[in-house]
N, C-alpha and C. Protein backbone atom coordinates (compact mmCIF):
# COMPACT_ATOMS: atom_id res chain seq x y z
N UNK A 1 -21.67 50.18 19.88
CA UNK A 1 -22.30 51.24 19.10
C UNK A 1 -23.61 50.74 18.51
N UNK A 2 -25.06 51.34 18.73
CA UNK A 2 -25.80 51.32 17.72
C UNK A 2 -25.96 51.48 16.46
N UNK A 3 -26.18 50.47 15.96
CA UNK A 3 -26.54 50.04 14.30
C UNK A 3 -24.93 49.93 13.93
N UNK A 4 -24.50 49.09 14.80
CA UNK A 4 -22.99 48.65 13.66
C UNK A 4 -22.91 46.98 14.14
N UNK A 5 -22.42 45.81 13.12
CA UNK A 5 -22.52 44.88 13.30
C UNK A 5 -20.94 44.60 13.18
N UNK A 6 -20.52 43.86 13.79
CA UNK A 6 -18.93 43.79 13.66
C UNK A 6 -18.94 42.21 13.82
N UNK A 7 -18.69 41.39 12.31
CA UNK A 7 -19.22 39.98 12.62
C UNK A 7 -18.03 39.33 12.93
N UNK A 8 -18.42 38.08 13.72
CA UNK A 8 -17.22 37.32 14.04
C UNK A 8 -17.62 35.75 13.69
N UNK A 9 -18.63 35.54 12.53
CA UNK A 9 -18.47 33.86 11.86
C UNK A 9 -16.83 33.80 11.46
N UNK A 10 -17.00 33.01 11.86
CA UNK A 10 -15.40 31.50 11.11
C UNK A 10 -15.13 31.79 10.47
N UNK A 11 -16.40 31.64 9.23
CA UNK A 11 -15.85 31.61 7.69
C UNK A 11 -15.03 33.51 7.04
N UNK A 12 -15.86 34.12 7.60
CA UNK A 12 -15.08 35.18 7.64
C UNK A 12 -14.24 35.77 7.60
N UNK A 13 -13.70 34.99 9.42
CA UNK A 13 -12.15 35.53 9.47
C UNK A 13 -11.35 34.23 8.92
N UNK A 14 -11.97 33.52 9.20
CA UNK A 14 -11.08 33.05 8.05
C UNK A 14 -10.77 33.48 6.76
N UNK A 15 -11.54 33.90 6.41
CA UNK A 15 -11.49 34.25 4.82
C UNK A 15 -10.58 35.81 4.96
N UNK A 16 -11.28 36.59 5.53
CA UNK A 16 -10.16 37.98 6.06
C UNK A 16 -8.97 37.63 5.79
N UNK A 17 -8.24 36.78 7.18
CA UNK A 17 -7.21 36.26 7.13
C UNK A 17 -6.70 36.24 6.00
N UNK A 18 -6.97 35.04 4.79
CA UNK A 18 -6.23 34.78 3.76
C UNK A 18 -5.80 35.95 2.91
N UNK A 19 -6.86 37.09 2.95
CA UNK A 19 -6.75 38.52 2.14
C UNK A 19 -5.45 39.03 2.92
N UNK A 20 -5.25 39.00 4.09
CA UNK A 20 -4.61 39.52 4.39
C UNK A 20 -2.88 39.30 3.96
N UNK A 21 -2.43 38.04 3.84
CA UNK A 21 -1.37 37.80 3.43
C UNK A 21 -1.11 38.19 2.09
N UNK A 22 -0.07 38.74 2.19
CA UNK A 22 0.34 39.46 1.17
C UNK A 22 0.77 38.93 0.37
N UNK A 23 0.82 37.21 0.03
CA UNK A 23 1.45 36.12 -0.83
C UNK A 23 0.21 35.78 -1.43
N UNK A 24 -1.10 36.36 -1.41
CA UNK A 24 -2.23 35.98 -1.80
C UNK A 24 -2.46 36.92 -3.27
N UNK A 25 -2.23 36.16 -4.00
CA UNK A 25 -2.70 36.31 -5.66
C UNK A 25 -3.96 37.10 -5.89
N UNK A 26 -3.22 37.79 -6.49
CA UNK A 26 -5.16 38.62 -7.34
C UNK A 26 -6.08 38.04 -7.82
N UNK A 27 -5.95 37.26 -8.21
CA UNK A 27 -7.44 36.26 -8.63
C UNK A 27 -8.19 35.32 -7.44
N UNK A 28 -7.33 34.63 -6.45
CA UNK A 28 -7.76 34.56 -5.30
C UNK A 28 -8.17 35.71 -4.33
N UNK A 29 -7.49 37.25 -4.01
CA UNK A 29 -7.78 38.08 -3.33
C UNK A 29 -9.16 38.50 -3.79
N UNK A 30 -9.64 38.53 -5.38
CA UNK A 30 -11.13 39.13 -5.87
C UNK A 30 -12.03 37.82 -6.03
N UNK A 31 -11.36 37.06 -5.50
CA UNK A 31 -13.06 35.75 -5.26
C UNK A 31 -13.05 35.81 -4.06
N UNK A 32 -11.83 36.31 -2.80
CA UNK A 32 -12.25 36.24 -1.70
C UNK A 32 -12.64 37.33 -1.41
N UNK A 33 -13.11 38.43 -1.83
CA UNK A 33 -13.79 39.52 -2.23
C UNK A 33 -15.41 39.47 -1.96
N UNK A 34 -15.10 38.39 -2.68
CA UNK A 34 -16.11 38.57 -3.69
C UNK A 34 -17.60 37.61 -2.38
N UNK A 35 -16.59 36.30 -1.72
CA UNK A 35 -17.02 35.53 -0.69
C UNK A 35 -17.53 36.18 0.07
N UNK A 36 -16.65 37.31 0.81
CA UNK A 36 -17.03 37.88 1.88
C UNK A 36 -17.64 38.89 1.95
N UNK A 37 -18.08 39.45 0.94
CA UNK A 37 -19.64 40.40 0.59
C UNK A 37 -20.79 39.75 0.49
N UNK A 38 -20.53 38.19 -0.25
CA UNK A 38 -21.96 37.29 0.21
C UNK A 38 -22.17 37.11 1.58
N UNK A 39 -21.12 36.32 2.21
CA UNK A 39 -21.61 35.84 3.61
C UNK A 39 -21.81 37.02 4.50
N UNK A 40 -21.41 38.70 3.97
CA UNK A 40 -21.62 39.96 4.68
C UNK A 40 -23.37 40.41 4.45
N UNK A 41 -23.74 40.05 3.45
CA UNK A 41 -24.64 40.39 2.76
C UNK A 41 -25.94 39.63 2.97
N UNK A 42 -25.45 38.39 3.44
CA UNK A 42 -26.65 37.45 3.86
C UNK A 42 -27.19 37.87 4.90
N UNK A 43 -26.50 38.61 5.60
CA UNK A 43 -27.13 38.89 7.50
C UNK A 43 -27.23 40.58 7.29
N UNK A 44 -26.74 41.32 6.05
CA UNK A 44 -27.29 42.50 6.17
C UNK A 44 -28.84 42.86 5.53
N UNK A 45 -29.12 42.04 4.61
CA UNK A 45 -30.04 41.77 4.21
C UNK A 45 -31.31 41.11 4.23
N UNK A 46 -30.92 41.02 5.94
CA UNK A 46 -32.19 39.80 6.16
C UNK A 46 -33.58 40.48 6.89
N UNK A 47 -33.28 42.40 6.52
CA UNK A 47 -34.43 42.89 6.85
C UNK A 47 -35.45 42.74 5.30
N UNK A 48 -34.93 42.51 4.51
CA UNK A 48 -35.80 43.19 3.35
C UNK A 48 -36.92 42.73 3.23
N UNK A 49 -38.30 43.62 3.04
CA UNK A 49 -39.21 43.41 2.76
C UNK A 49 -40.07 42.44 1.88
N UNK A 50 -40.87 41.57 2.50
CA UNK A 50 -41.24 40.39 1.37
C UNK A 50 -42.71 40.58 1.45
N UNK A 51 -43.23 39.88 0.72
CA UNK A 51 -45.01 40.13 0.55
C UNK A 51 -45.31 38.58 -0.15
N UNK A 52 -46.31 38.23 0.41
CA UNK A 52 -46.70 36.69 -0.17
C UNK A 52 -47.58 36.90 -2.16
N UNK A 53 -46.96 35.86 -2.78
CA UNK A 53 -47.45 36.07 -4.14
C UNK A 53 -47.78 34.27 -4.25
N UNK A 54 -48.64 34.37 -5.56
CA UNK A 54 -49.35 33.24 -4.91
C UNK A 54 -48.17 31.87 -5.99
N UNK A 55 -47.83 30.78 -6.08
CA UNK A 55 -47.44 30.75 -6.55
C UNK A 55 -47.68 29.16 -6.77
N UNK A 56 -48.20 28.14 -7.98
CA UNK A 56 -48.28 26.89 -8.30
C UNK A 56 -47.21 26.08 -8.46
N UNK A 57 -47.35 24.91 -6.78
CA UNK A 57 -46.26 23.79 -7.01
C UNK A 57 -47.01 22.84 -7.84
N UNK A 58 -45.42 21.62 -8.19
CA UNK A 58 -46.48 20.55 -8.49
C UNK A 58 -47.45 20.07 -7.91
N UNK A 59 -47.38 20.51 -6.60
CA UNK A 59 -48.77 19.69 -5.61
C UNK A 59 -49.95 20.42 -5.66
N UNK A 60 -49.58 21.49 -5.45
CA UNK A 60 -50.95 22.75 -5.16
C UNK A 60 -50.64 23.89 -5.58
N UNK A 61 -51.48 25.05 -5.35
CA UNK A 61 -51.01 26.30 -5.84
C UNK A 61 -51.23 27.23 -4.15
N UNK A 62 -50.26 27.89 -3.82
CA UNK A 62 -49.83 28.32 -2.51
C UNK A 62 -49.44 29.81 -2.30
N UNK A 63 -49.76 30.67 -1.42
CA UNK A 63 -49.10 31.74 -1.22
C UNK A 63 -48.01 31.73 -0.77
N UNK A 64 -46.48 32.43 -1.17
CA UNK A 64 -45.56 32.34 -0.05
C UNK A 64 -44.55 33.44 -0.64
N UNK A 65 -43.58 33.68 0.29
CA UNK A 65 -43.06 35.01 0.16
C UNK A 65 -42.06 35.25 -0.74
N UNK A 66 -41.86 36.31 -1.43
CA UNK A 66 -40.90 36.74 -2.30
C UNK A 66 -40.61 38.38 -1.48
N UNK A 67 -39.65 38.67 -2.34
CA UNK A 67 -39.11 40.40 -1.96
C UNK A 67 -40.08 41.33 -2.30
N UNK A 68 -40.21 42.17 -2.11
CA UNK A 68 -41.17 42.76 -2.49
C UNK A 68 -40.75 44.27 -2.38
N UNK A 69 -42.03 45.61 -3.00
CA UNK A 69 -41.22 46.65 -3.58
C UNK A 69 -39.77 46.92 -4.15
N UNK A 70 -39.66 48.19 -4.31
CA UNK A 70 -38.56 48.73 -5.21
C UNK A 70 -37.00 47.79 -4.98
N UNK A 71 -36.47 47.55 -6.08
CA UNK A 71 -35.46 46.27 -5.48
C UNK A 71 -34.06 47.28 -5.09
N UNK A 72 -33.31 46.18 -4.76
CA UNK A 72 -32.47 46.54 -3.96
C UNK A 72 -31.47 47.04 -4.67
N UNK A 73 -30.31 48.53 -4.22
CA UNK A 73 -29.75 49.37 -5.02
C UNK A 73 -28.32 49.07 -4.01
N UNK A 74 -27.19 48.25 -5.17
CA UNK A 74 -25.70 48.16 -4.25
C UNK A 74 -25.22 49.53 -5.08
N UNK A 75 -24.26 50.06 -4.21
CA UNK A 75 -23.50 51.43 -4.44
C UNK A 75 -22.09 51.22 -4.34
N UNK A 76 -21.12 50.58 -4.99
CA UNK A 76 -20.05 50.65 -4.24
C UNK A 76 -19.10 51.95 -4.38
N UNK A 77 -18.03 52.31 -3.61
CA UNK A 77 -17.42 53.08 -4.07
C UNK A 77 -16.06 52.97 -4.48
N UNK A 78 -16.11 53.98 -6.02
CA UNK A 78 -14.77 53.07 -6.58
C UNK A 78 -13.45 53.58 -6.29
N UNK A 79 -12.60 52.71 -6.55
CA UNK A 79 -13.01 51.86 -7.46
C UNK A 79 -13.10 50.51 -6.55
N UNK A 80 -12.65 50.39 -5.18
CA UNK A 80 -12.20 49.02 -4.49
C UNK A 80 -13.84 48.37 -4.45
N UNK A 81 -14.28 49.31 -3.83
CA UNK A 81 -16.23 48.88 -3.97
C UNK A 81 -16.57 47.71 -4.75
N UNK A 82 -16.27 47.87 -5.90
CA UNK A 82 -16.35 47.15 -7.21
C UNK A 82 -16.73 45.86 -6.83
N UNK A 83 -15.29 45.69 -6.34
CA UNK A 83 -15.13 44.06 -5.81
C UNK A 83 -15.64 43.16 -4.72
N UNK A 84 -17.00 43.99 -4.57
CA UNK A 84 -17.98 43.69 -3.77
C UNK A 84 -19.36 43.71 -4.05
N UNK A 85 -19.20 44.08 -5.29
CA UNK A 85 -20.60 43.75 -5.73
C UNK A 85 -21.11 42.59 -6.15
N UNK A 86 -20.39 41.74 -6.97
CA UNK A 86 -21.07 40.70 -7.30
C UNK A 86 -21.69 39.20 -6.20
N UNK A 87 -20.51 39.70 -4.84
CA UNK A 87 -21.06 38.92 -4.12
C UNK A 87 -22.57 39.19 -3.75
N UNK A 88 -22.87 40.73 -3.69
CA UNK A 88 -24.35 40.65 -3.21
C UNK A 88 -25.33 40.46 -4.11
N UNK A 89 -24.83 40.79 -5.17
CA UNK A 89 -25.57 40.21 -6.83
C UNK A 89 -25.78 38.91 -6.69
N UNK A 90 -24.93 38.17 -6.14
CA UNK A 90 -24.94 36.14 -6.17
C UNK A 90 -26.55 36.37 -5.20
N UNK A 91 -26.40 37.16 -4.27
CA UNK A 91 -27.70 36.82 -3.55
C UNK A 91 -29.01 37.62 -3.75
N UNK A 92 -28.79 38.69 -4.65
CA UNK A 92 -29.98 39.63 -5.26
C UNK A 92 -29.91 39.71 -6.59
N UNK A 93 -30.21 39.08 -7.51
CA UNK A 93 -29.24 39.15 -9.27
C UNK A 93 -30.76 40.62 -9.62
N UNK A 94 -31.28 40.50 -9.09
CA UNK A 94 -31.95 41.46 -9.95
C UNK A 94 -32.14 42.93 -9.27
N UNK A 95 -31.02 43.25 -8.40
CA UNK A 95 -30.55 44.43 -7.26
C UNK A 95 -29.76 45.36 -8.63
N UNK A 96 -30.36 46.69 -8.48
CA UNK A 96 -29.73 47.93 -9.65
C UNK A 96 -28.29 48.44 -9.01
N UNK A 97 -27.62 48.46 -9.54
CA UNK A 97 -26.03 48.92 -9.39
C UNK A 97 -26.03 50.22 -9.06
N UNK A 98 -25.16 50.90 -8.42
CA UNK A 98 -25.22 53.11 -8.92
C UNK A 98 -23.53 52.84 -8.84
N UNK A 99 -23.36 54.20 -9.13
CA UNK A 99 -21.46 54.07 -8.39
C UNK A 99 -21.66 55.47 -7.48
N UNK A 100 -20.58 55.26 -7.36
CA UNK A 100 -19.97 56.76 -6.43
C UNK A 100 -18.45 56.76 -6.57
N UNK A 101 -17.98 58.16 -7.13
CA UNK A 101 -16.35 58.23 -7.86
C UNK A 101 -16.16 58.59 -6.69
N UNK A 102 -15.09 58.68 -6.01
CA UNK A 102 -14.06 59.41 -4.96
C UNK A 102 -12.79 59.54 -4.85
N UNK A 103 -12.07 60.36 -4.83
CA UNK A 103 -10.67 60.01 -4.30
C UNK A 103 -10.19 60.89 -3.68
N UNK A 104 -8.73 60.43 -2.98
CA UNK A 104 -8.35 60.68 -1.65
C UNK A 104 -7.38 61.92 -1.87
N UNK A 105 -7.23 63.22 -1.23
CA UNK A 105 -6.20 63.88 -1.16
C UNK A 105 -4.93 63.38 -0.46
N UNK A 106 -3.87 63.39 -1.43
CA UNK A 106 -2.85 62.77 -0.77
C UNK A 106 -2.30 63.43 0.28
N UNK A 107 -2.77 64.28 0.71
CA UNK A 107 -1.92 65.55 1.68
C UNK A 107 -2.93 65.77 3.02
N UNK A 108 -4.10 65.61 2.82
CA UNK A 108 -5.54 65.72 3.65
C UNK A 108 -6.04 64.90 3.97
N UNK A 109 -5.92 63.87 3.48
CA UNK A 109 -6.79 62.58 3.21
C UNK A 109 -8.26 62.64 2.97
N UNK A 110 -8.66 63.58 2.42
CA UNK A 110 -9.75 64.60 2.62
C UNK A 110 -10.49 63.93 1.27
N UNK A 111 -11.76 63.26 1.36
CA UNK A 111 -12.28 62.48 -0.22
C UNK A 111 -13.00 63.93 -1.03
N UNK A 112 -12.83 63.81 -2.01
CA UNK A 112 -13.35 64.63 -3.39
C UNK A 112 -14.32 63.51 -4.30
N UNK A 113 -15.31 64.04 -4.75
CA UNK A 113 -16.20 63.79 -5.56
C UNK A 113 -15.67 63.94 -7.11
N UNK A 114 -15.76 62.65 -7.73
CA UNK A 114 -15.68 63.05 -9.31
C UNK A 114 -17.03 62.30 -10.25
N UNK A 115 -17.41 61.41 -9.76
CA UNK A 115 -18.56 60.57 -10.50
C UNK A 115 -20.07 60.28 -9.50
N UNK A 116 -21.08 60.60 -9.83
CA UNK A 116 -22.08 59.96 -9.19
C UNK A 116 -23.08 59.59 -9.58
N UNK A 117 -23.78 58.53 -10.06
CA UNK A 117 -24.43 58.10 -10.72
C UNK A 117 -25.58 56.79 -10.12
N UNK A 118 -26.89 57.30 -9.54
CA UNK A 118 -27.32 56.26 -8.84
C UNK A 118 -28.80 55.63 -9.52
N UNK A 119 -29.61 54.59 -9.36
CA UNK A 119 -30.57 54.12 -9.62
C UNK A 119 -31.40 54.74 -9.15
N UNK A 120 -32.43 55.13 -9.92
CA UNK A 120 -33.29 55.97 -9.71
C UNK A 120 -35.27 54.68 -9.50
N UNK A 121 -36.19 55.42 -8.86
CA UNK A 121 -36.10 55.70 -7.70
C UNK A 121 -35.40 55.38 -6.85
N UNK A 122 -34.48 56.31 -6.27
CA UNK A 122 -33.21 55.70 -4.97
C UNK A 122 -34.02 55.63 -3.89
N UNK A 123 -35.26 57.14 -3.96
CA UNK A 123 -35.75 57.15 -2.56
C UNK A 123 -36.60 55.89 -1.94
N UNK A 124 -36.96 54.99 -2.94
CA UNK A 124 -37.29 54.13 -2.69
C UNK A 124 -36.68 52.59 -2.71
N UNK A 125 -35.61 52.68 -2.57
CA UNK A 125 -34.96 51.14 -2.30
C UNK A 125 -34.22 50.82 -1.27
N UNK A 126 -33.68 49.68 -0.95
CA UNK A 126 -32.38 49.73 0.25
C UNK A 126 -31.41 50.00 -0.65
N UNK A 127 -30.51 50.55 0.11
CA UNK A 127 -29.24 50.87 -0.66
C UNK A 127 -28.15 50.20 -0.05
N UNK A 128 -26.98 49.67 -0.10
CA UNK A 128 -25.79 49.39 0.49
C UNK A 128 -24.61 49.44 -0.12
N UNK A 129 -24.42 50.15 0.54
CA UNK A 129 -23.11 51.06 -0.14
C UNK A 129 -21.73 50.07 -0.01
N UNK A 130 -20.93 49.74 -0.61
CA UNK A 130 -19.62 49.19 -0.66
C UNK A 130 -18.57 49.85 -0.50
N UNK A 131 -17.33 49.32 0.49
CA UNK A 131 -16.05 49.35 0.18
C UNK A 131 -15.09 48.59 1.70
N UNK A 132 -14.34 47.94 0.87
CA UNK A 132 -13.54 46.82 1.29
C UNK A 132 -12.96 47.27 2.58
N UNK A 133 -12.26 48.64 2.45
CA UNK A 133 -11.68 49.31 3.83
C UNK A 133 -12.55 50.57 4.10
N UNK A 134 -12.65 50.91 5.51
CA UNK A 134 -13.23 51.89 6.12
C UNK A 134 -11.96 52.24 6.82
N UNK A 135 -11.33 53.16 6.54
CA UNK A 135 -10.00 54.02 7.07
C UNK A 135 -10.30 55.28 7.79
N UNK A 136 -10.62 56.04 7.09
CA UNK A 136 -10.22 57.29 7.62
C UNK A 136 -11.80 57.79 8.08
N UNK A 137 -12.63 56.81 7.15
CA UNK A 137 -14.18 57.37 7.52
C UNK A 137 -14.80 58.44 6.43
N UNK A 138 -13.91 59.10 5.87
CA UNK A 138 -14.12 60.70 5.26
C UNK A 138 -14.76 59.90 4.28
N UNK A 139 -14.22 58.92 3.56
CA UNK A 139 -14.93 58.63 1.79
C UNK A 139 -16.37 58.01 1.88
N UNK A 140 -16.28 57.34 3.27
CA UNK A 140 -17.92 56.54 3.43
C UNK A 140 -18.61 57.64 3.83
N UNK A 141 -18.45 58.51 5.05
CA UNK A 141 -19.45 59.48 4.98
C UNK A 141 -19.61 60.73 3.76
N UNK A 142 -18.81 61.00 3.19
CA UNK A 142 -19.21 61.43 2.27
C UNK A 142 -20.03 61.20 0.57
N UNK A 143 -19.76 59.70 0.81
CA UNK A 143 -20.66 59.04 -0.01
C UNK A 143 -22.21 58.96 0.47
N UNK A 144 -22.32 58.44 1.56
CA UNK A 144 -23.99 58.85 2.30
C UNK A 144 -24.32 59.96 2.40
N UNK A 145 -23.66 60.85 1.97
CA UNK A 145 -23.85 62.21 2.34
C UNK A 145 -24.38 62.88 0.65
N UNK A 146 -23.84 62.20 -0.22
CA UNK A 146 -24.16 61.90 -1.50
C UNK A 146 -25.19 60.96 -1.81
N UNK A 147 -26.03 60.33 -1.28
CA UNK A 147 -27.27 59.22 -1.48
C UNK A 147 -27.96 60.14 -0.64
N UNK A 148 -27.75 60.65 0.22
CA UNK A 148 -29.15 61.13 0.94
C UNK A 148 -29.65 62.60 0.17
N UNK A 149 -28.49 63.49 0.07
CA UNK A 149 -28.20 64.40 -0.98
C UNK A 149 -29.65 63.74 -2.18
N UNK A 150 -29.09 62.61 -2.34
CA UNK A 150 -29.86 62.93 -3.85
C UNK A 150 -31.28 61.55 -4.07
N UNK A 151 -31.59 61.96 -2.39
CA UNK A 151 -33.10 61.47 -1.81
C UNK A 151 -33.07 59.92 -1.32
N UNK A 152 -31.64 59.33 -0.88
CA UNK A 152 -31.94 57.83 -0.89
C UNK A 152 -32.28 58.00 1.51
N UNK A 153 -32.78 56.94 1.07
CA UNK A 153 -32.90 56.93 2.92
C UNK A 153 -32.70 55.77 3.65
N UNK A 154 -33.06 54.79 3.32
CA UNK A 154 -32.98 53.14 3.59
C UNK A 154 -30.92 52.77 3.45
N UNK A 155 -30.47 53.33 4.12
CA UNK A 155 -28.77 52.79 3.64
C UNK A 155 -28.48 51.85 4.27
N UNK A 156 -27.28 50.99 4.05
CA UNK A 156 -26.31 50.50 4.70
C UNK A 156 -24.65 50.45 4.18
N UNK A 157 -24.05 50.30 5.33
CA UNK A 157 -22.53 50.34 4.93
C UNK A 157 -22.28 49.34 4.95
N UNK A 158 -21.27 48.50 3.75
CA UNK A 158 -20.64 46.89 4.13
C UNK A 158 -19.24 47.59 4.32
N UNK A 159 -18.31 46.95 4.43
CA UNK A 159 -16.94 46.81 4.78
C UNK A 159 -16.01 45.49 5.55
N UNK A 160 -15.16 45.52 4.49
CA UNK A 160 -14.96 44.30 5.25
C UNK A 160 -13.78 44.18 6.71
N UNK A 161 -13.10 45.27 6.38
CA UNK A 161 -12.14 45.74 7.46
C UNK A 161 -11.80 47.78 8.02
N UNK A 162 -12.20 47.44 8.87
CA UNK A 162 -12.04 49.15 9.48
C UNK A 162 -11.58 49.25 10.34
N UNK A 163 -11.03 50.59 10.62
CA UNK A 163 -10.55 51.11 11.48
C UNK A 163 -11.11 51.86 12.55
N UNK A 164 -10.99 51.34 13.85
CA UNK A 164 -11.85 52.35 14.55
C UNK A 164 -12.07 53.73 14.77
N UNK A 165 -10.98 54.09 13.98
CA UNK A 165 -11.37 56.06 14.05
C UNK A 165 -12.07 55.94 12.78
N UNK A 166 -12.17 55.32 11.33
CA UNK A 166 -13.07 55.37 10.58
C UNK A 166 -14.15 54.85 11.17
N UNK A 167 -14.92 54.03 11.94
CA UNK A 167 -16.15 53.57 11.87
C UNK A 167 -17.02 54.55 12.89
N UNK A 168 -15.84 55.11 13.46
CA UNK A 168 -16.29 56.36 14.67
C UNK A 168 -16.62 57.12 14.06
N UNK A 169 -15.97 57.73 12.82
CA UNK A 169 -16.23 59.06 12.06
C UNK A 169 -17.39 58.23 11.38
N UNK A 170 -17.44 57.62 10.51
CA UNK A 170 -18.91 57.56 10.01
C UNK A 170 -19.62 57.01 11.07
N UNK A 171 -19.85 56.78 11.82
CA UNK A 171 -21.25 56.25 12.84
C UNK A 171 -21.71 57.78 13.67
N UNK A 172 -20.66 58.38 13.70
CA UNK A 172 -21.04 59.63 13.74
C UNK A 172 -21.78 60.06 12.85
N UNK A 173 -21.51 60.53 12.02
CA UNK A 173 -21.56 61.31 10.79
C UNK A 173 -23.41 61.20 10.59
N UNK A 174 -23.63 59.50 10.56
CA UNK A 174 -24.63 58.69 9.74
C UNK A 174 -25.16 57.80 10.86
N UNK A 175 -25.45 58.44 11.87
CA UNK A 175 -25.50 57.46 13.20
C UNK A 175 -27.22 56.80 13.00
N UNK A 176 -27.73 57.03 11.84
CA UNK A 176 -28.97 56.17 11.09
C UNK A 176 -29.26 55.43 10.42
N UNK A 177 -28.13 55.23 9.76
CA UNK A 177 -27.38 54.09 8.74
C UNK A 177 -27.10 52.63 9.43
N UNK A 178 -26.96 51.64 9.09
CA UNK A 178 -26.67 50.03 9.64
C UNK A 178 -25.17 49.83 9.05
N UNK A 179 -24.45 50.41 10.14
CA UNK A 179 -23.03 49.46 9.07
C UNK A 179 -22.84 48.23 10.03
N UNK A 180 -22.12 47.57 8.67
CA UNK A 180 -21.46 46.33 8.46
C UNK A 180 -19.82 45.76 8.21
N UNK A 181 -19.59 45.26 9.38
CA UNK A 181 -17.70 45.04 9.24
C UNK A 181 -17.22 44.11 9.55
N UNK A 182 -16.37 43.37 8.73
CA UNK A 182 -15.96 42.28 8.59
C UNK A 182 -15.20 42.16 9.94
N UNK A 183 -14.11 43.13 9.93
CA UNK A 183 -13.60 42.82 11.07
C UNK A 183 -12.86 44.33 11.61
N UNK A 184 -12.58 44.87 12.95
CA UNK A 184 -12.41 45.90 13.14
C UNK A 184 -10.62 45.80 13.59
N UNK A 185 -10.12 46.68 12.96
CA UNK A 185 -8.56 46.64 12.63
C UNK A 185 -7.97 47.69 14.45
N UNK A 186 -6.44 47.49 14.59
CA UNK A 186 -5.96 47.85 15.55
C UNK A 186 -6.16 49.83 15.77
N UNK A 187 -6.01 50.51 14.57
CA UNK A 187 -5.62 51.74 14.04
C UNK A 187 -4.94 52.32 12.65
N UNK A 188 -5.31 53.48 12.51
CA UNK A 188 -4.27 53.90 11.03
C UNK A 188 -3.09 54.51 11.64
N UNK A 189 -2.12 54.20 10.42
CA UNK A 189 -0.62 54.85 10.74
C UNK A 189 -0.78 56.16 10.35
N UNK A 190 0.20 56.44 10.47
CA UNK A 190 0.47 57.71 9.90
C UNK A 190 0.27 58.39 8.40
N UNK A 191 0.04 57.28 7.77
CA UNK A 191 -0.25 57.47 6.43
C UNK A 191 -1.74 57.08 5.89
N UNK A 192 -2.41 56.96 7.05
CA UNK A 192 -3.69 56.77 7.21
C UNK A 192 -3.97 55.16 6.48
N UNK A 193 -3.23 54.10 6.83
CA UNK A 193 -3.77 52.99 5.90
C UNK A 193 -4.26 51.88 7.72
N UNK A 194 -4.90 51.36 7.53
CA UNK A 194 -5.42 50.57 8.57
C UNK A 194 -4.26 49.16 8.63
N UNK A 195 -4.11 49.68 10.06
CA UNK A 195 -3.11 48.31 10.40
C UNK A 195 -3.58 46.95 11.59
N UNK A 196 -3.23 45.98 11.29
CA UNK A 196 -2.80 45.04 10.04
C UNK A 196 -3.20 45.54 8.77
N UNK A 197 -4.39 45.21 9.03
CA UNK A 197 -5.23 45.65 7.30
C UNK A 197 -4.55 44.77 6.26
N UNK A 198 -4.20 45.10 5.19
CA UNK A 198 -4.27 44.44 3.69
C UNK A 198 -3.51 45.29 2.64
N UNK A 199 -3.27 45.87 3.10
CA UNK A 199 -2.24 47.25 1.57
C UNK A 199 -4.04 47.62 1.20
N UNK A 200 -3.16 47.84 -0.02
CA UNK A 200 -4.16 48.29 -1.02
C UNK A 200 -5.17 47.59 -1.55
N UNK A 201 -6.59 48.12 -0.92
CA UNK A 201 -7.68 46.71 -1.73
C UNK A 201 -7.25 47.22 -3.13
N UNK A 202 -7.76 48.39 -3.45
CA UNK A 202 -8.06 48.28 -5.00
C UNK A 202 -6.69 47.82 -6.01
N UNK A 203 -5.74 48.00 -5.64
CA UNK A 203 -4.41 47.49 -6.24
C UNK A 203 -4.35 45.78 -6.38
N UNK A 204 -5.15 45.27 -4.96
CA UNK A 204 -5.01 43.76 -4.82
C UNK A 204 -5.82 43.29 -5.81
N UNK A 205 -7.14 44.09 -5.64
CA UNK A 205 -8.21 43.16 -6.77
C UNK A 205 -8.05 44.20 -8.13
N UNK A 206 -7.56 44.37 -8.84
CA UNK A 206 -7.48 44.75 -9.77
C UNK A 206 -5.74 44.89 -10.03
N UNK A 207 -5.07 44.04 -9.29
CA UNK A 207 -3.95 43.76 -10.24
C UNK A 207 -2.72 44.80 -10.41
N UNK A 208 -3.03 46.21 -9.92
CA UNK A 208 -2.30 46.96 -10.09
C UNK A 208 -1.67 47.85 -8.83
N UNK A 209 -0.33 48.92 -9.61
CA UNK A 209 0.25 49.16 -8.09
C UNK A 209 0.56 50.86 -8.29
């Protein structure tokens, strides 16, 4: 598929892996969270725009590159999103936050809007939108569907595990967008959760059930 990256470094699946066992502690599951949005984030980010500023070493005084224009806007969506922001923060600390509320009909699986709140100028930044699983597809495209809605254009999707009828439905949906996936899962069951997969991100990193 165009504009989808489906990475396969080491450290990754390795790191996947460990999320995946279900003997893996909440405080380890949200630093390995937290890992694998940096090392996701390093290679989604390696378009961003830089511009040379001039800048005095001890030796000399030199032009050389920094980031440049409107900085970079992470979006995750909550609440699992969450637990993916700070990894891209470790590599942009001065990147503006937005959220995006959603949740799932238990009967439809159908996402609903309750919160949206983004950094303004949006139309002018990269945006990359967060969330740990890409399942069903419905909550990611409807979140881009909500940034473009409200003027953003520059997107990307991270994720760290999906399902291929989710990454189908949003690459559809958003077939202009760059997503990003940790690793691409067998299918959803019947209850729409991605298998192998992980249970519940947001339950894992936040402790609750």
């Amino acid at each position: 598929m165009k504009n989808v990256t489906v990475f396969d470094h080491p450290l990754i699946q390795h790191k996947i892996s460990k999320l995946r066992d279900k003997n893996t502690g909440t405080n380890e599951f949200r630093a390995l969270i937290e890992e694998i949005a940096m090392l996701m984030g390093y290679e989604a980010l390696r378009d961003l725009p830089l511009e040379d500023v001039e800048v005095e070493t001890p030796i000399e005084t030199c032009m050389t590159p920094m980031l440049s224009g409107k900085k970079l806007a992470v979006v995750p969506i909550l609440r699992a999103g969450l637990g993916m922001v700070n990894g891209i923060l470790a590599l942009v600390p001065s990147a503006k936050v937005g959220h995006i509320g959603l949740y799932r009909d238990e009967k439809t699986h159908e996402p609903h809007e309750y919160y949206c709140k983004l950094p303004s100028p949006i139309e002018q930044r990269t945006i990359v939108v967060t969330d740990p699983m890409l399942a069903t597809g419905g909550s990611g495209a409807a979140a881009v569907d909500f940034i473009k809605q409200h003027g953003g254009k520059h997107i990307k999707f991270m994720s760290i595990i999906a399902a291929p009828e989710g990454l189908k439905r949003l690459h559809e949906a958003h077939p202009d967008i760059h997503i990003y996936v940790g690793h691409l899962d067998r299918c959803l069951n019947e209850d729409a959760y991605i298998c192998p997969g992980l249970g519940d991100a947001g339950d894992r990193i936040f402790g609750t059930k």
